[in-house]
N, C-alpha and C. Protein backbone atom coordinates (compact mmCIF):
# COMPACT_ATOMS: atom_id res chain seq x y z
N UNK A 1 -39.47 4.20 -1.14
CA UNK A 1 -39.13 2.80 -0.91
C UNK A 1 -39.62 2.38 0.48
N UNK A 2 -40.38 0.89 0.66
CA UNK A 2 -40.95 0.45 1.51
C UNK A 2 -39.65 0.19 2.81
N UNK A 3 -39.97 0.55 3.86
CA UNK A 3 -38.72 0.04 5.14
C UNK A 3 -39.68 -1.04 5.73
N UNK A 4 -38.45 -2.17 5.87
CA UNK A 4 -38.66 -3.58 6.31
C UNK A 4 -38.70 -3.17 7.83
N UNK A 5 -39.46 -3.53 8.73
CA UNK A 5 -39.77 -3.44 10.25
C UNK A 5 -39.03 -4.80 10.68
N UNK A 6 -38.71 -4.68 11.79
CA UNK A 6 -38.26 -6.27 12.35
C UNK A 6 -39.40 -6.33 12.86
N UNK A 7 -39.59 -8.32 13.08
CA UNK A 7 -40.52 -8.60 13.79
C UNK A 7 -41.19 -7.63 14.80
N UNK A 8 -39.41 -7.85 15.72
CA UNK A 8 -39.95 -7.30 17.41
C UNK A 8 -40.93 -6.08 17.37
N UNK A 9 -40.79 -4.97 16.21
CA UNK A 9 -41.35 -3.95 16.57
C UNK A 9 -42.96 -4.43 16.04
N UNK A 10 -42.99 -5.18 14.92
CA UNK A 10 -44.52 -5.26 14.54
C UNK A 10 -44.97 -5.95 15.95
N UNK A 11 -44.36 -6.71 16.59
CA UNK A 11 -45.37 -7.71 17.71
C UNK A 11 -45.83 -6.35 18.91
N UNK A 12 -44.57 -5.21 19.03
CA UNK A 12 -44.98 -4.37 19.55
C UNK A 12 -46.30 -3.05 19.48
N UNK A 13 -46.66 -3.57 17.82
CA UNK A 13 -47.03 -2.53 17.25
C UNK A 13 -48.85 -3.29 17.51
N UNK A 14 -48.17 -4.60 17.30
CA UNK A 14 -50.02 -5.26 17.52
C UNK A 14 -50.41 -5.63 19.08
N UNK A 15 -49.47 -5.73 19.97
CA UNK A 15 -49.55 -6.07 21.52
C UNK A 15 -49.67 -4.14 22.14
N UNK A 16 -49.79 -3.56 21.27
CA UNK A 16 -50.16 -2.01 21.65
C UNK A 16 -49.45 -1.32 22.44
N UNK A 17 -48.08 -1.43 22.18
CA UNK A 17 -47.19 -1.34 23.21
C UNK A 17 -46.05 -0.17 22.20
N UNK A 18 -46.79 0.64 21.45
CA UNK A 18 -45.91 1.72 21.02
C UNK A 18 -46.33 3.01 21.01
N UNK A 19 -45.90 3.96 20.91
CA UNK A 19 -46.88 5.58 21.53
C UNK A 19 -47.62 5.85 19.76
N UNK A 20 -48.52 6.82 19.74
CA UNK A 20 -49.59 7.11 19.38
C UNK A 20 -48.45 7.60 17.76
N UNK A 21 -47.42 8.27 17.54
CA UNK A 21 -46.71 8.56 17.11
C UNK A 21 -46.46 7.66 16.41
N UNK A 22 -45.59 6.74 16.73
CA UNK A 22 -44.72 5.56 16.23
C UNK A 22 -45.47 4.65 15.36
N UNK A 23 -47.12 4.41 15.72
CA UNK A 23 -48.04 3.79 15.04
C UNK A 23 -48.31 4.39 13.41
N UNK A 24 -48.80 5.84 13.73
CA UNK A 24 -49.17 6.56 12.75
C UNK A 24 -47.94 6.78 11.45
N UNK A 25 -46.90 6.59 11.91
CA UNK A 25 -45.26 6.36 11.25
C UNK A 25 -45.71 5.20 10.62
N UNK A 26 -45.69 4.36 11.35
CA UNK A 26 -45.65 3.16 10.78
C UNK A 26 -46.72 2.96 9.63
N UNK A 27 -48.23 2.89 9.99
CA UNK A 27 -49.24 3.15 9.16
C UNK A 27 -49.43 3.78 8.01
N UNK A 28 -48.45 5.03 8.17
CA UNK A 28 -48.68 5.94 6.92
C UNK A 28 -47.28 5.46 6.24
N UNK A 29 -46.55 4.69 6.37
CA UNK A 29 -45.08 4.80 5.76
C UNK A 29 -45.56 3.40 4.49
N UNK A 30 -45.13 3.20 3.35
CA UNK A 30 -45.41 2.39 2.39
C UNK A 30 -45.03 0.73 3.18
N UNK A 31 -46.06 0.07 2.54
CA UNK A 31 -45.78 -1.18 3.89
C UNK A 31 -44.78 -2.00 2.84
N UNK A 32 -44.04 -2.66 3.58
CA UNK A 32 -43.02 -3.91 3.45
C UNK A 32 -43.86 -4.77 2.94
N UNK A 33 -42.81 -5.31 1.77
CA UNK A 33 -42.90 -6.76 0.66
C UNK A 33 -43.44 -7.84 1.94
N UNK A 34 -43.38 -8.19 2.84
CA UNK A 34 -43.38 -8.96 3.51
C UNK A 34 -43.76 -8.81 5.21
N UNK A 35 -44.44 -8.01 5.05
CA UNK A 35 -45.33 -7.45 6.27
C UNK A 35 -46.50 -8.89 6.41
N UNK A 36 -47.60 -8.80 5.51
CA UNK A 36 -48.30 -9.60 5.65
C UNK A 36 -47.78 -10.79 6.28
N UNK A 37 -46.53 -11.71 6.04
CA UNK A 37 -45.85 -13.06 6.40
C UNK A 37 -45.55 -12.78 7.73
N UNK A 38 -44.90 -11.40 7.97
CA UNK A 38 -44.80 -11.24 9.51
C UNK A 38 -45.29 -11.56 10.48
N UNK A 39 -46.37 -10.44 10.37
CA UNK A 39 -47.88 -10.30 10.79
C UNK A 39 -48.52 -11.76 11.20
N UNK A 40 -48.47 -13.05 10.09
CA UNK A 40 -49.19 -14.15 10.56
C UNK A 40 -48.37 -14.61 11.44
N UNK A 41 -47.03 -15.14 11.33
CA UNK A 41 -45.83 -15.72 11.85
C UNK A 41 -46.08 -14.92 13.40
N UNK A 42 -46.15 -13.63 13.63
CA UNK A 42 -46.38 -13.22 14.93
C UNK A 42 -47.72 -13.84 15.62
N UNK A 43 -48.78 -13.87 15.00
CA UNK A 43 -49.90 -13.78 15.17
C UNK A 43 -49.74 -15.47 16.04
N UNK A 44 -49.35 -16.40 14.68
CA UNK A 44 -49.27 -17.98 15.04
C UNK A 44 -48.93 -18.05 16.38
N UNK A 45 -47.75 -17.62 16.41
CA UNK A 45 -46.84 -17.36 17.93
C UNK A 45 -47.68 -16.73 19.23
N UNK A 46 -48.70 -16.33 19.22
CA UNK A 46 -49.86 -15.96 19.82
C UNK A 46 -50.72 -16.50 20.69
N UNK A 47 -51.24 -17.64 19.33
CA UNK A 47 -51.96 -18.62 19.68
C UNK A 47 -51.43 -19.54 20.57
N UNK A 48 -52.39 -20.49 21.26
CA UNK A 48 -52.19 -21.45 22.01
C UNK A 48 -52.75 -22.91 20.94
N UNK A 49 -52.54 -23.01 20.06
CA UNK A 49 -53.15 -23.81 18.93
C UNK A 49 -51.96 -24.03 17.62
N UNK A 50 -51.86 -25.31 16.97
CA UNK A 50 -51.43 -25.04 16.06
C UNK A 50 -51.71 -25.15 14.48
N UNK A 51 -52.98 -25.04 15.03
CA UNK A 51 -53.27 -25.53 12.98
C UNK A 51 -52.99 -23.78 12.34
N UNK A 52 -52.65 -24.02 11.11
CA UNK A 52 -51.83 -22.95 10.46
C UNK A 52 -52.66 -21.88 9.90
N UNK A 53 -52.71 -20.29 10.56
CA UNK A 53 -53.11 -19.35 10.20
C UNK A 53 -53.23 -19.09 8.36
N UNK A 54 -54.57 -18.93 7.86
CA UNK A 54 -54.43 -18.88 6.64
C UNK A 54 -54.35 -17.05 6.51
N UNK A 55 -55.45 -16.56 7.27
CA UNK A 55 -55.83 -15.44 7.24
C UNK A 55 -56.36 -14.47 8.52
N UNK A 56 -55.52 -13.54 8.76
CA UNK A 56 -55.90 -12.84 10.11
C UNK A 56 -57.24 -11.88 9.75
N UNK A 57 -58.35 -12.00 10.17
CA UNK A 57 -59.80 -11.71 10.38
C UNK A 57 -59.52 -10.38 10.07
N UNK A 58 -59.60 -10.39 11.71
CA UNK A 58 -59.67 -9.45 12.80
C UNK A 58 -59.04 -9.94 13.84
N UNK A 59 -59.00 -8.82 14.46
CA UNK A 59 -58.71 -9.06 16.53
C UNK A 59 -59.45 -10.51 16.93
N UNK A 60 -58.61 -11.57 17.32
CA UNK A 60 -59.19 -13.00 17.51
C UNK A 60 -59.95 -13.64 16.96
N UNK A 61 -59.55 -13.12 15.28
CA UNK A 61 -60.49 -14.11 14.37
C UNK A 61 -59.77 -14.78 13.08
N UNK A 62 -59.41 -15.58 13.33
CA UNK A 62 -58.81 -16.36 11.71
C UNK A 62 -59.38 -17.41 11.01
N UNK A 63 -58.78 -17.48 9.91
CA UNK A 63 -59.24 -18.06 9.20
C UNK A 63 -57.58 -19.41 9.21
N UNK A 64 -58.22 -20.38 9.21
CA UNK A 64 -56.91 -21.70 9.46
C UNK A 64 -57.17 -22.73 9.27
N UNK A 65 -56.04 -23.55 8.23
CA UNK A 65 -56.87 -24.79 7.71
C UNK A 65 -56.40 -25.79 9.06
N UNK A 66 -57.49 -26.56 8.81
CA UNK A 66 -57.43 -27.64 9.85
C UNK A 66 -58.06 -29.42 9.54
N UNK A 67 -57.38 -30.21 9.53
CA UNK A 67 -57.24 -31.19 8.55
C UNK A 67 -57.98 -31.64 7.25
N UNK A 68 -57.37 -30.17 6.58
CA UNK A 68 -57.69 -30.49 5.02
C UNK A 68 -58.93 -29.48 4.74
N UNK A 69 -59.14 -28.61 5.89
CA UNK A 69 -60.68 -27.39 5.50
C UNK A 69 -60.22 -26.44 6.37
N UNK A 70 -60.77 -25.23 6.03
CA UNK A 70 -60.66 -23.95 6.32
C UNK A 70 -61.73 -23.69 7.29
N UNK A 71 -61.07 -23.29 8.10
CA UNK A 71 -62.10 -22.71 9.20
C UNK A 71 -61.70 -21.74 10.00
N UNK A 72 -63.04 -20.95 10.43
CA UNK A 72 -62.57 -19.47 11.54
C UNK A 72 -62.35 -20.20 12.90
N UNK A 73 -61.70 -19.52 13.30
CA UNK A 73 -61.03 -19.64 14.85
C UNK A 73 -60.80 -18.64 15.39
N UNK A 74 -61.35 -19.27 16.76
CA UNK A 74 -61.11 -17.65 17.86
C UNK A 74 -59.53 -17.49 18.27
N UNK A 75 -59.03 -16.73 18.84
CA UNK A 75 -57.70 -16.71 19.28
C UNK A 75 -57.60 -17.67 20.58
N UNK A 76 -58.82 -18.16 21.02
CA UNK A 76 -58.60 -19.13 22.50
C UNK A 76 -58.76 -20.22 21.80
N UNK A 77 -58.89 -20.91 20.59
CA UNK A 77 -59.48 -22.07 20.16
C UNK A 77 -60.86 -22.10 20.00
N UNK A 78 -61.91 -21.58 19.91
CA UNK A 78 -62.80 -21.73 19.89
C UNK A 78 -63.45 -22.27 18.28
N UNK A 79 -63.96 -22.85 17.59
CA UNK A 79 -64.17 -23.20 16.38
C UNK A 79 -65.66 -22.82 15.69
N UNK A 80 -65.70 -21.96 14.81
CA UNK A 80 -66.81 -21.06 14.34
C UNK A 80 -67.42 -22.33 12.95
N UNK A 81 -66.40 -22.70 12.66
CA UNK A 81 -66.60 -23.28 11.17
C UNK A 81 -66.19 -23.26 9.74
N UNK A 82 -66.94 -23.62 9.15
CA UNK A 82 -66.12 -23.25 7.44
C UNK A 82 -66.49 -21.48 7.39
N UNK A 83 -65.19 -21.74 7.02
CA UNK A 83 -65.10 -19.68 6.91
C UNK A 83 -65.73 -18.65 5.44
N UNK A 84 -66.51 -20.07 4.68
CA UNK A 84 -67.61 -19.50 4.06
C UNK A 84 -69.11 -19.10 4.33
N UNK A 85 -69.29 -19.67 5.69
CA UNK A 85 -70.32 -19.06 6.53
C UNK A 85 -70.38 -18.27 7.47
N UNK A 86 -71.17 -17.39 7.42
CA UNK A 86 -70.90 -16.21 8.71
C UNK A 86 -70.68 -16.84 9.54
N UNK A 87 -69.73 -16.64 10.50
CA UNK A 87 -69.22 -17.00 11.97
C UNK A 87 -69.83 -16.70 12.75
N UNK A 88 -70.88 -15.19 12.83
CA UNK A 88 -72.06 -14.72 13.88
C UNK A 88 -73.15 -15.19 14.49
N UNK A 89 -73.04 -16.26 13.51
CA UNK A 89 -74.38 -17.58 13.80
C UNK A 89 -73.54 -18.11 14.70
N UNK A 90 -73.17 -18.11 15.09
CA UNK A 90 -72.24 -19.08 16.07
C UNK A 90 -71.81 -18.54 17.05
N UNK A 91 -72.15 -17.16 17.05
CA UNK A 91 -71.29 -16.14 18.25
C UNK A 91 -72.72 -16.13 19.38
N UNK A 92 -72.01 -15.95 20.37
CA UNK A 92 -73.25 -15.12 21.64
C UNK A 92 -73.73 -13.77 21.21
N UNK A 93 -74.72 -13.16 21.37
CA UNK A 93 -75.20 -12.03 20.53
C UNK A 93 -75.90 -11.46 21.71
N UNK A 94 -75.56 -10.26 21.86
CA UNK A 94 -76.36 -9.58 23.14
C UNK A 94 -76.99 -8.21 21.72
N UNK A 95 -78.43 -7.87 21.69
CA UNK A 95 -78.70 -6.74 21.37
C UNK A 95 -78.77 -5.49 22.33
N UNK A 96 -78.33 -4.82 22.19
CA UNK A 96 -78.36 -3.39 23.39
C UNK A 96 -79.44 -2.71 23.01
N UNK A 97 -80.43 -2.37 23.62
CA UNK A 97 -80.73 -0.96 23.40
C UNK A 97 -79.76 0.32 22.96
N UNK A 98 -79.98 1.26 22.07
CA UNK A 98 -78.72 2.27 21.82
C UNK A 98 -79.08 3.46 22.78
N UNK A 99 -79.83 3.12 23.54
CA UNK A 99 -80.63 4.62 24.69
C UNK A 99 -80.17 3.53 26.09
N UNK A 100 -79.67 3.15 26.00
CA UNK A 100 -79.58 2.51 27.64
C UNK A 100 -78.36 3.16 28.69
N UNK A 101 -77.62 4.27 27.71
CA UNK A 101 -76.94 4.72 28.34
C UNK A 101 -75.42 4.20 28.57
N UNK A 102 -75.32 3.09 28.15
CA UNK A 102 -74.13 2.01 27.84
C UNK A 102 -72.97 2.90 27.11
N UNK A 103 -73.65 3.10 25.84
CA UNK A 103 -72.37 3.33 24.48
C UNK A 103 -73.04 5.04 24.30
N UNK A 104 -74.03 5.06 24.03
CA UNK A 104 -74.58 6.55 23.90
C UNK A 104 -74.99 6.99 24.69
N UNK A 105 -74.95 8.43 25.20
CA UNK A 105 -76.15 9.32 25.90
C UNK A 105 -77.23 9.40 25.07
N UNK A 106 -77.98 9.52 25.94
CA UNK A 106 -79.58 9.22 25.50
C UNK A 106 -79.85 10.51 24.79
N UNK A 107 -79.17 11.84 24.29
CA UNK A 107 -79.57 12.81 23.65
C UNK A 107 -78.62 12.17 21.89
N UNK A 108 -78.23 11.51 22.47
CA UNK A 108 -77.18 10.88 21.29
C UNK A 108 -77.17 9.70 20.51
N UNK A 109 -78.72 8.91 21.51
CA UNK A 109 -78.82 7.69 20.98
C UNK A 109 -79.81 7.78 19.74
N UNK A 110 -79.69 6.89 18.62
CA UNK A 110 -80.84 6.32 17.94
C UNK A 110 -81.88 5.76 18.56
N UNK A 111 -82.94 5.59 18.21
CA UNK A 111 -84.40 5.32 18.37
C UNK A 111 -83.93 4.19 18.41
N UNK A 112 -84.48 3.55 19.53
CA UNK A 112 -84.51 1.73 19.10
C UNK A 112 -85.32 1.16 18.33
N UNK A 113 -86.34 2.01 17.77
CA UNK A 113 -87.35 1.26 16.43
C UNK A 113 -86.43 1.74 15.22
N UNK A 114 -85.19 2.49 15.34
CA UNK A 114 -84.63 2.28 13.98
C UNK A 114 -83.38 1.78 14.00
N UNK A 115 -82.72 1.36 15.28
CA UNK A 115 -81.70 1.20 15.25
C UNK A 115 -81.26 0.32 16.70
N UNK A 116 -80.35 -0.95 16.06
CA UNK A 116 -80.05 -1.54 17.64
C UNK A 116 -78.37 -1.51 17.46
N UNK A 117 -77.70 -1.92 18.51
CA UNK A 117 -76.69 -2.39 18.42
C UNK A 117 -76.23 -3.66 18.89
N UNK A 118 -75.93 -4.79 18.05
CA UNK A 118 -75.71 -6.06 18.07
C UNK A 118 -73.88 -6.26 18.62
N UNK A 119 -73.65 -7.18 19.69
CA UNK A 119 -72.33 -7.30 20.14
C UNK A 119 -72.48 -8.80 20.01
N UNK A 120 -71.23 -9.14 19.38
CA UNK A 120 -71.21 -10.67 19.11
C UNK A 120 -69.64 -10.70 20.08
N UNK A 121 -70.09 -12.11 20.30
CA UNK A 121 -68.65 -12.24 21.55
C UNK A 121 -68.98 -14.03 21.11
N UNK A 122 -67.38 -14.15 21.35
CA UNK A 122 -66.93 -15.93 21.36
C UNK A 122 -67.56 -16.73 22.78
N UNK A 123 -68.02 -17.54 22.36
CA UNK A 123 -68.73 -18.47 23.44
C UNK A 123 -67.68 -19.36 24.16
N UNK A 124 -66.59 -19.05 23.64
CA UNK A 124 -65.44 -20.14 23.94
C UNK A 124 -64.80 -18.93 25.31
N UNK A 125 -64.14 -18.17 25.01
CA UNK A 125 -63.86 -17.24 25.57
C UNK A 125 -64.57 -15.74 26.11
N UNK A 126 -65.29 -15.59 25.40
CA UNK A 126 -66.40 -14.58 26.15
C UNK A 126 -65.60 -12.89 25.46
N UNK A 127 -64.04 -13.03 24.70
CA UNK A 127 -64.21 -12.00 23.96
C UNK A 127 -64.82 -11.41 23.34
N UNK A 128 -64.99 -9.88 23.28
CA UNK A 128 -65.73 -9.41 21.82
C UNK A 128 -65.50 -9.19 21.01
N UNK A 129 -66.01 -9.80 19.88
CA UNK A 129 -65.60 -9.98 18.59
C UNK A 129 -65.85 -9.24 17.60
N UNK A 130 -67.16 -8.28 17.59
CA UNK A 130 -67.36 -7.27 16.71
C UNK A 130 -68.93 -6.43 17.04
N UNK A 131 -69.22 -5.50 16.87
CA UNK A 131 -70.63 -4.61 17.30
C UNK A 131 -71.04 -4.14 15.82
N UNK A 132 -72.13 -4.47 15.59
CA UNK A 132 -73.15 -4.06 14.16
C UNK A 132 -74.59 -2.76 14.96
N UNK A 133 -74.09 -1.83 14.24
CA UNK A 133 -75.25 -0.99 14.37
C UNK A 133 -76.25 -0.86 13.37
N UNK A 134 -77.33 -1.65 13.32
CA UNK A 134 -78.10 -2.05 12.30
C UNK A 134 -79.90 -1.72 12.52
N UNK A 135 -80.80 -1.86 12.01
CA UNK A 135 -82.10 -1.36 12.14
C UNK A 135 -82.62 -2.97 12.87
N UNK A 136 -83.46 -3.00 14.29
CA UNK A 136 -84.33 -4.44 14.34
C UNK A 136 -84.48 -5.26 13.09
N UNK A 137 -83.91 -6.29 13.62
CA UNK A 137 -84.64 -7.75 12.68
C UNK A 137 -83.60 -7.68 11.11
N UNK A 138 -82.78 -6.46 11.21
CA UNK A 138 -82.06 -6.83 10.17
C UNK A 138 -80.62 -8.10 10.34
N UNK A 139 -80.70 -8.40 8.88
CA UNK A 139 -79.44 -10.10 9.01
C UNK A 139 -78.42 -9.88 9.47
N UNK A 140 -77.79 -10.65 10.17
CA UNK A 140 -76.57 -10.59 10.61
C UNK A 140 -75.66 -9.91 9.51
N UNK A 141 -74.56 -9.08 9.40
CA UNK A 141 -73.99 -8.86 8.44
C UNK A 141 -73.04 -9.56 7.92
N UNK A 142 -72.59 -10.20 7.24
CA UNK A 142 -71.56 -11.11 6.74
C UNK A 142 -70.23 -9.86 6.37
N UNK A 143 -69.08 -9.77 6.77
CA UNK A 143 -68.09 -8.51 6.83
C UNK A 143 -67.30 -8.92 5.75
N UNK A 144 -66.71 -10.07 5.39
CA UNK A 144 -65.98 -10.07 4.70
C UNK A 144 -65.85 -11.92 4.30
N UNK A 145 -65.21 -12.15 2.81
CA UNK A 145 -65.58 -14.03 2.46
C UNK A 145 -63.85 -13.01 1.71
N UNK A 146 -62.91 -13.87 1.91
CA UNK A 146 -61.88 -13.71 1.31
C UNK A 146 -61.67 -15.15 0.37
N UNK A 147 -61.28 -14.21 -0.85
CA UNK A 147 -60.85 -15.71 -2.01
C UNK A 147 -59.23 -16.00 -1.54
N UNK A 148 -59.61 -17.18 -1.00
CA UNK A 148 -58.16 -18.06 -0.47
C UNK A 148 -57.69 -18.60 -1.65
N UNK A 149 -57.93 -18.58 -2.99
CA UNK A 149 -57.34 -19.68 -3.73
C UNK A 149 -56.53 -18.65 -4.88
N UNK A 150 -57.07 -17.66 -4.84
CA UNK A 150 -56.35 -16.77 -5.88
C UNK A 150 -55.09 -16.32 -5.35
């Protein structure tokens, strides 16, 4: 049988403020009827914005209708668009070299003729929003289109 968490501990559990232990408890334990409702209700409470969380992304990315359409939003306000189009078109995009010594040692990196690493960050706030390790010149990846209506 699923155990109901109180808020306080999920806000603790997403503000990273519980030991390495307590997470993995939590994670592996069958989730609560009503985790998901939590989860946004914390999340809302977050924001500095109020149009209404439809769908939590990722880490500073939702999906929230806003008069009468759905759109991604950064956690600072920043506005990506209808959340049927990749949001990455819209992000700042730094490509790295994967040999620059940054993220890999250079005995560890991929070839940069087969492989880059793409960091997309909010133009609003300058967070980062997600890293694609992908081959040159390949498309942005589209991660996920959730059916809101079902």
């Amino acid at each position: 049988m699923a155990i109901s968490y109180p808020k306080d501990l999920l806000r603790d559990l997403l503000e990273g403020n519980l030991s390495p232990e307590r997470i993995w408890e939590i994670q592996h334990a069958p989730k609560d009827s009503d985790r998901c409702d939590k989860v946004v209700s914390l999340e809302q409470e977050r924001v500095p914005w109020s149009e209404r969380i439809i769908v939590c992304l990722q880490e500073h990315l939702y999906i929230v209708e806003k008069r009468g359409e759905r759109i991604i939003k950064c956690s600072c306000g920043h506005e990506f668009g209808d959340y049927r189009t990749n949001w990455k078109e819209s992000a700042l995009v730094y490509e790295r070299n994967p040999q620059d010594g940054e993220v890999y040692f250079h005995t560890r990196a991929a070839d940069p003729d087969f492989m880059v690493l793409r960091e997309f960050y909010c133009p609003g706030c300058g967070s980062q929003l997600e890293v694609e390790a992908v081959p040159p010149g390949y498309p942005f990846i589209f991660s996920f289109l959730p059916d809101l209506d079902s």
